[in-house]
Protein backbone atom coordinates (compact mmCIF):
# COMPACT_ATOMS: atom_id res chain seq x y z
CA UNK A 1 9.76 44.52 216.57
CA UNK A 2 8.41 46.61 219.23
CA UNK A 3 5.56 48.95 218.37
CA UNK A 4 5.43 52.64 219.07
CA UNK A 5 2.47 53.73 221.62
CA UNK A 6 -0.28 55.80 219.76
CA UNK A 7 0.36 59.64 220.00
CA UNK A 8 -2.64 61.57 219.28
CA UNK A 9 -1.41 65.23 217.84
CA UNK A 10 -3.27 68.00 218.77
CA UNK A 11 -6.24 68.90 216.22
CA UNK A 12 -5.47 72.60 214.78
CA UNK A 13 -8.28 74.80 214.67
CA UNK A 14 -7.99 74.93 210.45
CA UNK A 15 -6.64 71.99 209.21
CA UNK A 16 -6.14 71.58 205.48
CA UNK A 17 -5.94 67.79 205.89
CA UNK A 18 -7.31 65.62 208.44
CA UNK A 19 -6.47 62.11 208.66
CA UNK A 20 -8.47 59.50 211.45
CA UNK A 21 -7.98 56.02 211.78
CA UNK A 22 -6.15 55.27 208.63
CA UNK A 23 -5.86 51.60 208.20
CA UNK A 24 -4.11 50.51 204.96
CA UNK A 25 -2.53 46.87 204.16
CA UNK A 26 -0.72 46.73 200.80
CA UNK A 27 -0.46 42.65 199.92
CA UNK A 28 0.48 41.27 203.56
CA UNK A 29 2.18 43.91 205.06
CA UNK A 30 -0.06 46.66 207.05
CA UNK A 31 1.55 49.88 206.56
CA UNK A 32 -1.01 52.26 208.36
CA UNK A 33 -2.66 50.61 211.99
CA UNK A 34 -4.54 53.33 212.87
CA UNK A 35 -3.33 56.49 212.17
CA UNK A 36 -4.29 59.95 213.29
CA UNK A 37 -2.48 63.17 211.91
CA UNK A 38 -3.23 66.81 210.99
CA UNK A 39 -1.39 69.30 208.15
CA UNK A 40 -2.67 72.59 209.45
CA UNK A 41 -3.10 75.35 206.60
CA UNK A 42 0.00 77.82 205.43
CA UNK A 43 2.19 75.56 207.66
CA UNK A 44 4.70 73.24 206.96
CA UNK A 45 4.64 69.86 208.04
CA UNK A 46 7.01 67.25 207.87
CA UNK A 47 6.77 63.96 207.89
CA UNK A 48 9.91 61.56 208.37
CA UNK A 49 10.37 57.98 209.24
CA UNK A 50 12.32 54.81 207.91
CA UNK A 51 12.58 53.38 204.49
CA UNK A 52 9.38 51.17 204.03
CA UNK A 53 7.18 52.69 206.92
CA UNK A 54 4.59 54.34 204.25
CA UNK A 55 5.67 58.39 203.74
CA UNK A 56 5.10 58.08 199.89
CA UNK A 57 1.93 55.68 200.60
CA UNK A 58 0.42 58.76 203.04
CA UNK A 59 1.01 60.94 199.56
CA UNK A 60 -0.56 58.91 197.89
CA UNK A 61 -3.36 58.64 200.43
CA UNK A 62 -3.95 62.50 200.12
CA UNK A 63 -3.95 63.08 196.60
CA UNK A 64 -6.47 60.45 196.16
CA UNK A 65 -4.92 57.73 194.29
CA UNK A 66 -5.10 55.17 196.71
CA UNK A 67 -8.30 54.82 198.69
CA UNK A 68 -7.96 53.38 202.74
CA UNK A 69 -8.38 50.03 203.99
CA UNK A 70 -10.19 51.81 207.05
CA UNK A 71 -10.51 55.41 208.07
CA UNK A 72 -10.82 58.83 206.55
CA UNK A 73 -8.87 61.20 204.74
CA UNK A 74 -10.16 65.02 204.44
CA UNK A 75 -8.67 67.46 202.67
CA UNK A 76 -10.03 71.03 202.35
CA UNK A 77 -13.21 69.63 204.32
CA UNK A 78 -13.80 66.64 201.78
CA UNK A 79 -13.73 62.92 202.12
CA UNK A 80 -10.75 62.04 199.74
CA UNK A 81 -12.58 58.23 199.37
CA UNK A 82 -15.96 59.67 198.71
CA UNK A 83 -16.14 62.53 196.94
CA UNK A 84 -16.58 62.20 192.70
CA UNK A 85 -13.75 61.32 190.24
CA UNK A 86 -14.42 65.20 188.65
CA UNK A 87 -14.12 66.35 191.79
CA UNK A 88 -10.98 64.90 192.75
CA UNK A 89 -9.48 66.08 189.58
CA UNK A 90 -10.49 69.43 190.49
CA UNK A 91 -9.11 69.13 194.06
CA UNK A 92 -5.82 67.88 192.23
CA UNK A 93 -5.07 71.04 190.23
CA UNK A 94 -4.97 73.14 193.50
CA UNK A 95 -2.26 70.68 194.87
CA UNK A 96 1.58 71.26 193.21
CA UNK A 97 3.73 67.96 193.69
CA UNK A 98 7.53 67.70 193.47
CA UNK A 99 8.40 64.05 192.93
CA UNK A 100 11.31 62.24 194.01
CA UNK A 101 12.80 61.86 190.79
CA UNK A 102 11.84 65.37 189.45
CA UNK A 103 9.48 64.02 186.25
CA UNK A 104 10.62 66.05 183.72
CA UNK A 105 9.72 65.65 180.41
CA UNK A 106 12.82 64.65 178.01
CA UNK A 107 11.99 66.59 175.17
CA UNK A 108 10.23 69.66 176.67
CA UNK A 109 12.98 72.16 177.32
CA UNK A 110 12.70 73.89 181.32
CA UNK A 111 10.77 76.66 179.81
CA UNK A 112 7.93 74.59 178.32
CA UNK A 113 7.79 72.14 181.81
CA UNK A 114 7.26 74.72 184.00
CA UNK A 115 5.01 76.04 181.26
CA UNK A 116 3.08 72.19 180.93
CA UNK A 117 0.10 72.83 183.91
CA UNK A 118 -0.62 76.09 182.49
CA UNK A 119 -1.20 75.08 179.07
CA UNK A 120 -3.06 72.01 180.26
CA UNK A 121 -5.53 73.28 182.49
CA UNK A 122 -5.46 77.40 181.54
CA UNK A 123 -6.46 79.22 178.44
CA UNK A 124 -4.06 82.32 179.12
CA UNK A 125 -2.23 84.81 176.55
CA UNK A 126 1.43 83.51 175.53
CA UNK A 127 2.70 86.96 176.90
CA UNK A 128 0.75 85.92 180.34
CA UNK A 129 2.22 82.08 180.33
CA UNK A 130 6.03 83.60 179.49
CA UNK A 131 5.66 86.16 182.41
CA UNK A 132 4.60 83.74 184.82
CA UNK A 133 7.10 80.97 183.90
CA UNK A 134 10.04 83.15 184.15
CA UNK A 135 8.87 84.46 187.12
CA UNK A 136 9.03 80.96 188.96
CA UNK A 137 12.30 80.08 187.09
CA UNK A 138 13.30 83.62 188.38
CA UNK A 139 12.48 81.97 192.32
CA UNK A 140 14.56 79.11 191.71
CA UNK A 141 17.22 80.42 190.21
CA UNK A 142 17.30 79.42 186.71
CA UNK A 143 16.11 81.94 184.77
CA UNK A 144 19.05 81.90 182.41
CA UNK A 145 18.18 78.05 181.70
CA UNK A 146 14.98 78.47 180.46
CA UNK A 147 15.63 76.94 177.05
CA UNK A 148 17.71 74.73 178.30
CA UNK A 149 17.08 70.84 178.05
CA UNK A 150 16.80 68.15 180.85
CA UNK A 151 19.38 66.03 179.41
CA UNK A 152 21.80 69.98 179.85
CA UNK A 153 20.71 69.89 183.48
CA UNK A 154 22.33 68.39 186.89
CA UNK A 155 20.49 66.57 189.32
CA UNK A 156 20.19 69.65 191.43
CA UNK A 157 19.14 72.22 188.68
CA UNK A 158 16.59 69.32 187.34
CA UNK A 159 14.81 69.33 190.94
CA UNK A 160 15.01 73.11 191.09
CA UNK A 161 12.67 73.29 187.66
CA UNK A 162 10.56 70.82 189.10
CA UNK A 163 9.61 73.27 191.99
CA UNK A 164 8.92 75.86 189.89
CA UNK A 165 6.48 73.81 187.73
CA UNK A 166 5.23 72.43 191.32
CA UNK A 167 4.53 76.41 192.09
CA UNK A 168 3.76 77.83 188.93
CA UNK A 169 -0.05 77.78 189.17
CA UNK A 170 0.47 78.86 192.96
CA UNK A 171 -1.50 75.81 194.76
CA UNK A 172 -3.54 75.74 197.81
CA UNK A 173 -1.00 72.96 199.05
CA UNK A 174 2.21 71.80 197.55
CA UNK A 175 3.99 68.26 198.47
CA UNK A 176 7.49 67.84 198.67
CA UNK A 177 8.88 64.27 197.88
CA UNK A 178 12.36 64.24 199.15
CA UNK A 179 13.19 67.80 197.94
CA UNK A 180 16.90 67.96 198.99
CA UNK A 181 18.31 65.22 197.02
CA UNK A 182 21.06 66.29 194.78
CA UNK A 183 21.12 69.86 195.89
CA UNK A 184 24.71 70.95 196.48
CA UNK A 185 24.34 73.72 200.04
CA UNK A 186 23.60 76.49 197.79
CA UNK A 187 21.17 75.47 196.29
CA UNK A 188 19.55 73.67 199.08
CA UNK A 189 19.86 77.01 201.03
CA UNK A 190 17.96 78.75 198.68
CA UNK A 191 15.21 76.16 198.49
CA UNK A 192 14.65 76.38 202.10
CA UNK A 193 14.34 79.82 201.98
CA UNK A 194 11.74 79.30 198.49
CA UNK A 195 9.65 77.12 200.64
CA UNK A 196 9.24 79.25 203.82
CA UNK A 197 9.04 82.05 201.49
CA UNK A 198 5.96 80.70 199.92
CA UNK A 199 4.38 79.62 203.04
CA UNK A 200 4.58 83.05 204.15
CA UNK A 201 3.77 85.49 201.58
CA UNK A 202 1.27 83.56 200.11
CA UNK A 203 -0.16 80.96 202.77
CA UNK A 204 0.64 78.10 201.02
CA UNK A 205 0.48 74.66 202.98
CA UNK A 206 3.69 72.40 202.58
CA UNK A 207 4.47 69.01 203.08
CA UNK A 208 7.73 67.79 203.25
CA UNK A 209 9.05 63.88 203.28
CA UNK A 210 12.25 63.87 203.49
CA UNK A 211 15.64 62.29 206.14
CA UNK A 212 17.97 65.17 206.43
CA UNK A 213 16.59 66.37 209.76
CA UNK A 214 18.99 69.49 210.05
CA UNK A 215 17.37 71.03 206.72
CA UNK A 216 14.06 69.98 207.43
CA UNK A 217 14.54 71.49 211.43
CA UNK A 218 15.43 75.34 209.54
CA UNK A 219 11.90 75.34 207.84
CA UNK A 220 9.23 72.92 209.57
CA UNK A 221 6.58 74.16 211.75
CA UNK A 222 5.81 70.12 213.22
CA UNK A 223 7.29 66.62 212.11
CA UNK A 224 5.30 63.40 212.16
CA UNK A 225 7.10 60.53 212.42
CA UNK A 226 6.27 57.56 211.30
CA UNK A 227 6.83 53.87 212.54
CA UNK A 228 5.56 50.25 212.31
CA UNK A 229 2.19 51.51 210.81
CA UNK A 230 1.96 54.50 214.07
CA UNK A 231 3.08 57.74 214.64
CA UNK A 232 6.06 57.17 216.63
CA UNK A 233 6.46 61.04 217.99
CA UNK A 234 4.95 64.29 216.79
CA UNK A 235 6.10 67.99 217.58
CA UNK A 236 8.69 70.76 216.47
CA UNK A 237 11.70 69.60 215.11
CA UNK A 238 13.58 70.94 218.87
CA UNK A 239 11.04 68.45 220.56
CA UNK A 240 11.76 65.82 218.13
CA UNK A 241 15.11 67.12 218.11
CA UNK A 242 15.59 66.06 222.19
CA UNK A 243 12.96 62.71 222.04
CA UNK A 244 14.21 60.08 224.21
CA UNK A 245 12.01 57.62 223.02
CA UNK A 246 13.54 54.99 221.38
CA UNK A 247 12.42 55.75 218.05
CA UNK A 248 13.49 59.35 217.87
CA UNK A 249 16.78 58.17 219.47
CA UNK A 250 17.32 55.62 216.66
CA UNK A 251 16.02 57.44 213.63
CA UNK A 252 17.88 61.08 214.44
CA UNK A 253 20.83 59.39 215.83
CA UNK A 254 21.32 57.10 212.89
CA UNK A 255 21.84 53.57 215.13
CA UNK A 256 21.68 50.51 213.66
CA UNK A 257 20.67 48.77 216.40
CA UNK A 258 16.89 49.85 217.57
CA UNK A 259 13.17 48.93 217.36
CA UNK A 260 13.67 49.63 213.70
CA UNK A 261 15.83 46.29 212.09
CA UNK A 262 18.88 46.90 210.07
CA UNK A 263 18.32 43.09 208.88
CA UNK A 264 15.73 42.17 206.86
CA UNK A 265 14.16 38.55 208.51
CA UNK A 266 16.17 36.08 206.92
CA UNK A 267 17.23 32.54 208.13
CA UNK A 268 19.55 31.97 210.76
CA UNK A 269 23.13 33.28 209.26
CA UNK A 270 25.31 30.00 209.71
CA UNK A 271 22.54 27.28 208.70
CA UNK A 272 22.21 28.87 205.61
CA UNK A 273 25.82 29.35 204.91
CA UNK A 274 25.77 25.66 205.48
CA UNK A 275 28.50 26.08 208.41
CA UNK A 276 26.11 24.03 211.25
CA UNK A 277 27.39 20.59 211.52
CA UNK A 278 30.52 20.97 209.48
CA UNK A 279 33.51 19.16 210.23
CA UNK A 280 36.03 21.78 212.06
């Protein structure tokens, strides 16, 4: 598989998170070769790519639980591999995270998880906590559900709560794990308009992963894309949009055939069916 040349993105004048060099093997396979990429502050930034090329990995990079192979990550002017475990934990409550599979807890009702980070990190008065909590379920919608369980919730309304526990403490930087999953288009309208909302009333920094490049095109200020342990292009969604490399051709376009395999490696097709040398 061809490799995708090294793109160096321009360096904002304020970035929240700075990443140089990033080298990262997990087992035998090298998922980051070198890579370079910058999440300016009360932006959005998106970063898309194929299954397997290391979007939830770079997460995980950021919010410090797992360290690099080679390289540096900064966030908010600190070395993510370097800096104290209390530290780290302290970064962490400034940083709201919406995971792929929403992480509710069962046998909270929505009220009390959105309620969960303020009652773990905050000593506030109930009348505070209840005011703030129904103003994020107000944002996403679901107000009326607060006492509501997950097992009463869709997909959709279950990813919608999640946000609003991702916002309720209102974070310096909030990550988006594949935030448009299940949403039916009202919904996922409205969460667009939450997330640019946020960015710019209160300067919040976003990242997004996520495929669906027409929703992520409405809201995102730059996309990374990632390949074969590189960054394969990097610019608006309309430059990404028109790419003619063949990376950004495959990956928006949806081919099958590419520099990015359909096929995993496997053996050659009729040996192992066993049809090579059988009598016609």
């Amino acid at each position: 598989m061809s490799k995708p040349r090294d793109l160096q993105p321009a360096i904002p004048t304020d970035a929240l998170i700075s990443i140089r060099g990033l080298r990262t093997r997990l087992g035998d396979k090298l998922i980051f070769d070198g890579v370079d990429l910058d999440i300016p502050r009360g932006k959005i930034t998106a970063i898309m790519g194929p299954s397997g090329t290391g979007k939830t990995t770079l997460l995980r990079h950021i919010t410090g639980q797992l360290g690099p192979d080679a390289g540096e990550v900064m966030v908010d002017g600190q070395n993510i591999a370097r800096i104290g475990r209390e530290a780290l934990f302290d970064l962490r409550e400034r940083i709201g995270y919406l995971f792929q599979n929403s992480a509710l807890l069962t046998d909270f009702s929505v009220f009390e998880n959105v309620a969960f980070p303020l009652r773990q990190h905050l000593k506030l008065p109930e009348e505070l906590i209840r005011n703030i909590v129904l103003t994020k379920l107000q944002a996403v919608g679901l107000r009326g559900a607060a006492e509501l369980m997950p097992a009463e919730l869709s997909g959709g309304m279950m990813r919608r709560v999640a946000l609003a526990r991702a916002i309720v403490r209102d974070p310096m930087l909030i990550i988006y794990d594949e935030p448009f999953v299940g949403l039916d288009p009202i919904a996922l309208n409205q969460i667009l308009k939450l997330i640019r909302t946020l960015n710019q009333t209160l300067g919040i920094t976003s990242i997004l992963v996520a495929h669906e490049l027409a929703a992520v095109s409405r809201i995102a200020d730059q996309i990374y894309l990632l390949a074969a342990g590189k960054i394969a292009a990097h610019g608006t969604p309309d430059d990404l949009a028109r790419g003619e490399t063949p990376w950004t051709k495959q990956f928006f376009s949806g081919e099958a055939d590419g520099p990015v395999p359909f096929h995993y490696p496997a053996p050659d097709y009729a040996t192992q069916l066993g049809l090579v040398g059988a009598k016609p």
